[in-house]
N, C-alpha and C. Protein backbone atom coordinates (compact mmCIF):
# COMPACT_ATOMS: atom_id res chain seq x y z
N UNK A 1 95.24 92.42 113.83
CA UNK A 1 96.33 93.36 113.67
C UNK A 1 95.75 94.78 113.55
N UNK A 2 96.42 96.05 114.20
CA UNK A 2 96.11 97.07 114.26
C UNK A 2 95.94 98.10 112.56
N UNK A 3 94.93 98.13 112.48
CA UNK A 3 95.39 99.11 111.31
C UNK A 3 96.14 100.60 110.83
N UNK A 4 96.40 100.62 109.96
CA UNK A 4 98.02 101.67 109.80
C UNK A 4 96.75 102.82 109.32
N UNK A 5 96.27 102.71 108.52
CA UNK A 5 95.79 103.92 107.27
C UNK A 5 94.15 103.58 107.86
N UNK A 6 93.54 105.20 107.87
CA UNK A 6 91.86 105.03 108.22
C UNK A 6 91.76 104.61 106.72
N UNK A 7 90.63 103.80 107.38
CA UNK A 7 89.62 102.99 106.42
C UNK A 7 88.56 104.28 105.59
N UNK A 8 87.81 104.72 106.01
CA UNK A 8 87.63 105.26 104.88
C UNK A 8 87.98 106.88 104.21
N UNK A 9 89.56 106.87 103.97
CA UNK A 9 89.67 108.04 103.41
C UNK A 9 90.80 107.30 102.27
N UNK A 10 90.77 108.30 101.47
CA UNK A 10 91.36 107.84 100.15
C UNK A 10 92.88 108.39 99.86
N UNK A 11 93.84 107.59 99.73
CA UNK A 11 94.93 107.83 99.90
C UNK A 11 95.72 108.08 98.33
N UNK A 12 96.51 109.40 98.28
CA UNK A 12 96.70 109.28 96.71
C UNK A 12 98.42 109.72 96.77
N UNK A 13 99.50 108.79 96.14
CA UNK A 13 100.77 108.65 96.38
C UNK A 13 101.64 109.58 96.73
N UNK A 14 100.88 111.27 96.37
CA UNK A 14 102.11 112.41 96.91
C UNK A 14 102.11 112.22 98.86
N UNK A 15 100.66 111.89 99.26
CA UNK A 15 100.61 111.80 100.71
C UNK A 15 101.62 111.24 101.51
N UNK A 16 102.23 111.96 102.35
CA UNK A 16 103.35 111.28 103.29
C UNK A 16 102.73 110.31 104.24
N UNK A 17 102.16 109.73 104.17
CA UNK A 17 101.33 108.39 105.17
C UNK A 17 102.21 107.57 103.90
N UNK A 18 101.90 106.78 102.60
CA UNK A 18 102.28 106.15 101.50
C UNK A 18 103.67 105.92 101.67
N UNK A 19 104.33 106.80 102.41
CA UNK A 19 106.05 106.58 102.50
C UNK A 19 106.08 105.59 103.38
N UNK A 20 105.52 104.41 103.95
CA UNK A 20 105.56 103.24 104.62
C UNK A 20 105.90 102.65 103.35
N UNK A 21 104.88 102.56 102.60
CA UNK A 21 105.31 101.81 101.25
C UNK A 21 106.32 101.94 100.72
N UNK A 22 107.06 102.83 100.74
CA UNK A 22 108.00 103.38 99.76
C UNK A 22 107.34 104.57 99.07
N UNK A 23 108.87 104.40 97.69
CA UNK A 23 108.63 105.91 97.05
C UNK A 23 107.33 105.99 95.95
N UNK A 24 106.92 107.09 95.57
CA UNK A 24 105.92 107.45 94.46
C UNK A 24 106.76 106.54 93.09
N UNK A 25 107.93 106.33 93.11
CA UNK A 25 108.10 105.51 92.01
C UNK A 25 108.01 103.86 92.35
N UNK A 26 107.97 103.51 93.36
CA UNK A 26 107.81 101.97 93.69
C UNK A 26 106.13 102.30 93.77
N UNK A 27 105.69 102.66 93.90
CA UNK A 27 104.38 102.47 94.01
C UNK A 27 103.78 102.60 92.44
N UNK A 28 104.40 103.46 91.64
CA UNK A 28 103.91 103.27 90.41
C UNK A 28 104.61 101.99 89.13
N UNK A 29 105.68 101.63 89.47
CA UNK A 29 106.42 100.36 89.64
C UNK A 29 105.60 99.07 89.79
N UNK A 30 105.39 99.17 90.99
CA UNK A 30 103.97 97.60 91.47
C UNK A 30 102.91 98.52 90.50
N UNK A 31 102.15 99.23 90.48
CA UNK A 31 100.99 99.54 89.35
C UNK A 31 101.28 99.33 88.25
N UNK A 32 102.39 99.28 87.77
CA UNK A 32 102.91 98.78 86.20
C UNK A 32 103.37 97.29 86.53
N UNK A 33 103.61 96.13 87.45
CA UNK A 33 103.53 94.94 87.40
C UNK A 33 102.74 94.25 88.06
N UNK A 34 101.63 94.96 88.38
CA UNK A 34 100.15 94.49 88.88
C UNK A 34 100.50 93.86 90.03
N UNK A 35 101.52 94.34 90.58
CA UNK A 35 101.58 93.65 92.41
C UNK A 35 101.40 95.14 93.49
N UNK A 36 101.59 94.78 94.49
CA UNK A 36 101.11 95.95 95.90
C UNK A 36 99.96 95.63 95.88
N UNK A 37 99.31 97.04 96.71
CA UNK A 37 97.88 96.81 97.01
C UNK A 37 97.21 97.28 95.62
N UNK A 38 95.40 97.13 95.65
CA UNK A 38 94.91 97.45 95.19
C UNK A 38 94.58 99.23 95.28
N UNK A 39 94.67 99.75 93.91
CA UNK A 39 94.20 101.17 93.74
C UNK A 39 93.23 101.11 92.66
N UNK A 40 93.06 102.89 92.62
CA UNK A 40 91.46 102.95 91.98
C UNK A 40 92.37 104.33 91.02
N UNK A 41 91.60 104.28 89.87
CA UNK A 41 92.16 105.04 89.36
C UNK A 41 91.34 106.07 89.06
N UNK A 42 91.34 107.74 89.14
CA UNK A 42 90.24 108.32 89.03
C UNK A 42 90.89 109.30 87.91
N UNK A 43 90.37 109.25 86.21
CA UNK A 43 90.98 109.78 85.54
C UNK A 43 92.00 109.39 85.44
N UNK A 44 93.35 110.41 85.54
CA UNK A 44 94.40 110.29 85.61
C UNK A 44 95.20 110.06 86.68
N UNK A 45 94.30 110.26 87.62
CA UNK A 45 94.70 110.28 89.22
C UNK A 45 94.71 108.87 89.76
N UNK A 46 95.54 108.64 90.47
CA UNK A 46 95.51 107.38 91.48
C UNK A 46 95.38 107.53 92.84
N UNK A 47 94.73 106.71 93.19
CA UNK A 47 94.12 106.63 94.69
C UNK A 47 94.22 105.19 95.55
N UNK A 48 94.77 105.21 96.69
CA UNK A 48 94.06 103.50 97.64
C UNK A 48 93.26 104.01 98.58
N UNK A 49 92.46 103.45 98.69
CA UNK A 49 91.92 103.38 100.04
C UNK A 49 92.25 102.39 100.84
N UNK A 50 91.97 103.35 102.21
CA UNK A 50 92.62 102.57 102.94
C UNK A 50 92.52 101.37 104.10
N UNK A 51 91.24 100.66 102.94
CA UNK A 51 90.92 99.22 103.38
C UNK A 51 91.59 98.66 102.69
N UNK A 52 92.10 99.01 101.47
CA UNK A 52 93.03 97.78 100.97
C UNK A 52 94.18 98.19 100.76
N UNK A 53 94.83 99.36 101.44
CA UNK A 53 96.50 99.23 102.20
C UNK A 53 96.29 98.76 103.46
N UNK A 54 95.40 98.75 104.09
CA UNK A 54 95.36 98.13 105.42
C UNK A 54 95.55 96.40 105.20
N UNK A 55 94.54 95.84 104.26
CA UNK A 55 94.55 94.56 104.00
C UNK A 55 95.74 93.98 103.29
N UNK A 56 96.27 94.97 101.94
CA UNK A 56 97.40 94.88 101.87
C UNK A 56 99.11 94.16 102.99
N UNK A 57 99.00 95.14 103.72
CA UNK A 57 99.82 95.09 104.98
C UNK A 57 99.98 94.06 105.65
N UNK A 58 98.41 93.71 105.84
CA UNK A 58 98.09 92.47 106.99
C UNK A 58 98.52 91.23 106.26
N UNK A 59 98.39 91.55 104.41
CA UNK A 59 98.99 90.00 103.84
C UNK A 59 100.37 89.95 103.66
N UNK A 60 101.31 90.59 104.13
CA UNK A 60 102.72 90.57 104.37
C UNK A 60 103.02 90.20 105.41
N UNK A 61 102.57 90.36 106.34
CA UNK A 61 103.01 90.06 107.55
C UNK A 61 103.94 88.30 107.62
N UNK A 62 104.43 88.62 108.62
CA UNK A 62 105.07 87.09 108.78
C UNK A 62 105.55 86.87 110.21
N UNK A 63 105.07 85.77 110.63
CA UNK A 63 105.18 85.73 111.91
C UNK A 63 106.35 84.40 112.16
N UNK A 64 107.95 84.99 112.39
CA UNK A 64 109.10 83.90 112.58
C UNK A 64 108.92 82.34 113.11
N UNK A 65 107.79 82.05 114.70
CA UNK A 65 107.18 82.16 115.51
C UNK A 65 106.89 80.55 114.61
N UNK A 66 105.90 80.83 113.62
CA UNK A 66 104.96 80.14 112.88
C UNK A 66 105.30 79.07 111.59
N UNK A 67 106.77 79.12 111.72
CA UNK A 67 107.47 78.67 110.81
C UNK A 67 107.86 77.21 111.33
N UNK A 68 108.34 76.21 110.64
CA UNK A 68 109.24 75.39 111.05
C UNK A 68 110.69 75.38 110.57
N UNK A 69 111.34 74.62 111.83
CA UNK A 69 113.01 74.64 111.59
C UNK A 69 113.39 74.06 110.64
């Protein structure tokens, strides 16, 4: 699968790329119930990189296709 977000630059929730995910409050939402992707926290600051919104992504996926009736 193609990846969405370069791999190595660091993505931090005001960035309009992150609005795939949703809003700065769903994203801090899943960080307060330990689901979404993995982030890094620097200080006070939050960050993903974007090997693991990429990997993230790829574990949602669902292919109709692959299912049974």
């Amino acid at each position: 699968m193609a990846n969405i977000y370069d791999d190595d630059r660091i993505f931090f929730p005001e960035d309009p790329e992150l609005r795939v995910l949703g809003s700065i409050e769903k994203l801090a939402q899943w960080r307060h119930r330990n689901t979404g992707p993995a982030f890094i926290r620097i200080g006070r600051r939050i960050g993903y990189h974007g090997t693991d919104l990429n990997t993230y992504l790829n574990a949602q996926r669902v292919d109709p296709n692959s299912e049974a009736a």
